[in-house]
Protein backbone atom coordinates (compact mmCIF):
# COMPACT_ATOMS: atom_id res chain seq x y z
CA UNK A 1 -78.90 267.93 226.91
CA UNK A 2 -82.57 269.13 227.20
CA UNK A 3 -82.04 269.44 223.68
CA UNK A 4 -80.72 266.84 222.51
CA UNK A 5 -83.65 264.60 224.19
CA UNK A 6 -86.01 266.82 222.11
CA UNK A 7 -85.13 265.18 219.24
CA UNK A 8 -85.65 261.76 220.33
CA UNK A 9 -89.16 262.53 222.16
CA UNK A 10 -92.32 260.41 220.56
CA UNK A 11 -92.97 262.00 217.44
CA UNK A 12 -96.48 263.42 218.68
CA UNK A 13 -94.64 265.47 221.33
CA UNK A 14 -91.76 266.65 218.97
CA UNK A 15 -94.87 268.30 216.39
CA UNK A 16 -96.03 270.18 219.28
CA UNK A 17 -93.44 271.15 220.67
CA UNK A 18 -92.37 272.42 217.39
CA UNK A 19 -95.89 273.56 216.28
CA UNK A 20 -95.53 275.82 219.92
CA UNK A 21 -98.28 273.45 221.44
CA UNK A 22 -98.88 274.13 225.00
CA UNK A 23 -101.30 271.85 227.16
CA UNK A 24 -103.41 273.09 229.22
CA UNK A 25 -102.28 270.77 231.43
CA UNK A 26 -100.21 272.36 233.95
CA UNK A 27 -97.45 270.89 235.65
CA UNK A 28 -97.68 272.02 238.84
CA UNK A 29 -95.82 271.95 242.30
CA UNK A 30 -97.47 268.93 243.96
CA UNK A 31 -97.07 266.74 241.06
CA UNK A 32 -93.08 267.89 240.18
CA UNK A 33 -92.25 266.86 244.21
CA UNK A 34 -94.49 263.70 243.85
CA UNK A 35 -92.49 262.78 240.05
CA UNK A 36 -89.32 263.68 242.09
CA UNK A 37 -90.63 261.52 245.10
CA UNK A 38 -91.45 258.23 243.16
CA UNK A 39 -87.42 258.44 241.36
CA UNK A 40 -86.38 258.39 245.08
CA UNK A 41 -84.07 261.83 244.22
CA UNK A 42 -83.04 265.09 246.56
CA UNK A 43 -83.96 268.35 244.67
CA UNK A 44 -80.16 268.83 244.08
CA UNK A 45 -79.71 264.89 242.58
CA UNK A 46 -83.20 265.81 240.73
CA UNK A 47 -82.26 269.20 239.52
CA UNK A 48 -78.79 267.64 237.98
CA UNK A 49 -80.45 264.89 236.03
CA UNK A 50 -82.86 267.65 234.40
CA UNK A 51 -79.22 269.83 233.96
CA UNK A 52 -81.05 272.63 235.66
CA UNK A 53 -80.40 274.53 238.98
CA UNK A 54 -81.37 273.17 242.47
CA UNK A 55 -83.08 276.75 242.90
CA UNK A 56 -84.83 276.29 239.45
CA UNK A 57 -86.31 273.18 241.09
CA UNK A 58 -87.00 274.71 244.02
CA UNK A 59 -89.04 277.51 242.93
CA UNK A 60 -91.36 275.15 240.65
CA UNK A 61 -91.84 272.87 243.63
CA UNK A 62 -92.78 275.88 245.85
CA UNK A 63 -95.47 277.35 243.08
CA UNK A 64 -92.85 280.44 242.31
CA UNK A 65 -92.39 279.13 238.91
CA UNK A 66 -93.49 277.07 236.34
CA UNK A 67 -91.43 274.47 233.92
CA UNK A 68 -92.04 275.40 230.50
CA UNK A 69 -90.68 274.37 226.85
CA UNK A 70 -88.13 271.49 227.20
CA UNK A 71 -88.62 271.03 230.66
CA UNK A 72 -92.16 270.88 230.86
CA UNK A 73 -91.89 268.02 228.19
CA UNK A 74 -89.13 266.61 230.18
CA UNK A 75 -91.34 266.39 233.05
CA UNK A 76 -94.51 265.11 231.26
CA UNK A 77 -92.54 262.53 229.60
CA UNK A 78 -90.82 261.14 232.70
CA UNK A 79 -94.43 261.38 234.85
CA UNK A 80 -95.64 259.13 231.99
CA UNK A 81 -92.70 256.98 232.08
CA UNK A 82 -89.74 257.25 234.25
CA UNK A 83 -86.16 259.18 234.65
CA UNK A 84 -84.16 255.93 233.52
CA UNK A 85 -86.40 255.72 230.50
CA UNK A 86 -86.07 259.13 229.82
CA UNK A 87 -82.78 259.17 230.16
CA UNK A 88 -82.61 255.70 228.07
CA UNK A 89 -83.99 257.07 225.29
């Protein structure tokens, strides 16, 4: 699904993803748990509307890993907008 959202991400994003842009702008655990917060989701409600595991979502919101590729776009994108939208698009 991840994928399919790619494809309909503001054209900016879309060249950089495809162009392998990374931002220096890391995503990190405080503000995936306050994105996750302000939807008003559980990790496990969260984690299915991202179509990843609850333990993926754990470990990024604990610091043990990092969201990267579609996900980290996923997650910029809805901290600059909102799930709904997101998921709206």
């Amino acid at each position: 699904m991840l994928e399919k959202r790619i494809t309909q991400l503001p054209n900016i994003v879309k060249r950089h993803y495809e162009m392998g842009v990374t931002s220096a702008d890391e995503m990190t655990a405080e503000r995936i748990k306050a994105i996750r917060a302000r939807e008003n989701l559980s990790q496990s409600q969260f984690a299915s509307k991202l179509q990843i595991s609850t333990t993926c979502l754990q470990k990024w919101e604990r610091g043990a890993a990092q969201p990267k590729g579609l996900a980290y776009l996923a997650l910029k994108n809805i901290e600059a907008t909102s799930l709904s939208s997101f998921l709206d698009f």
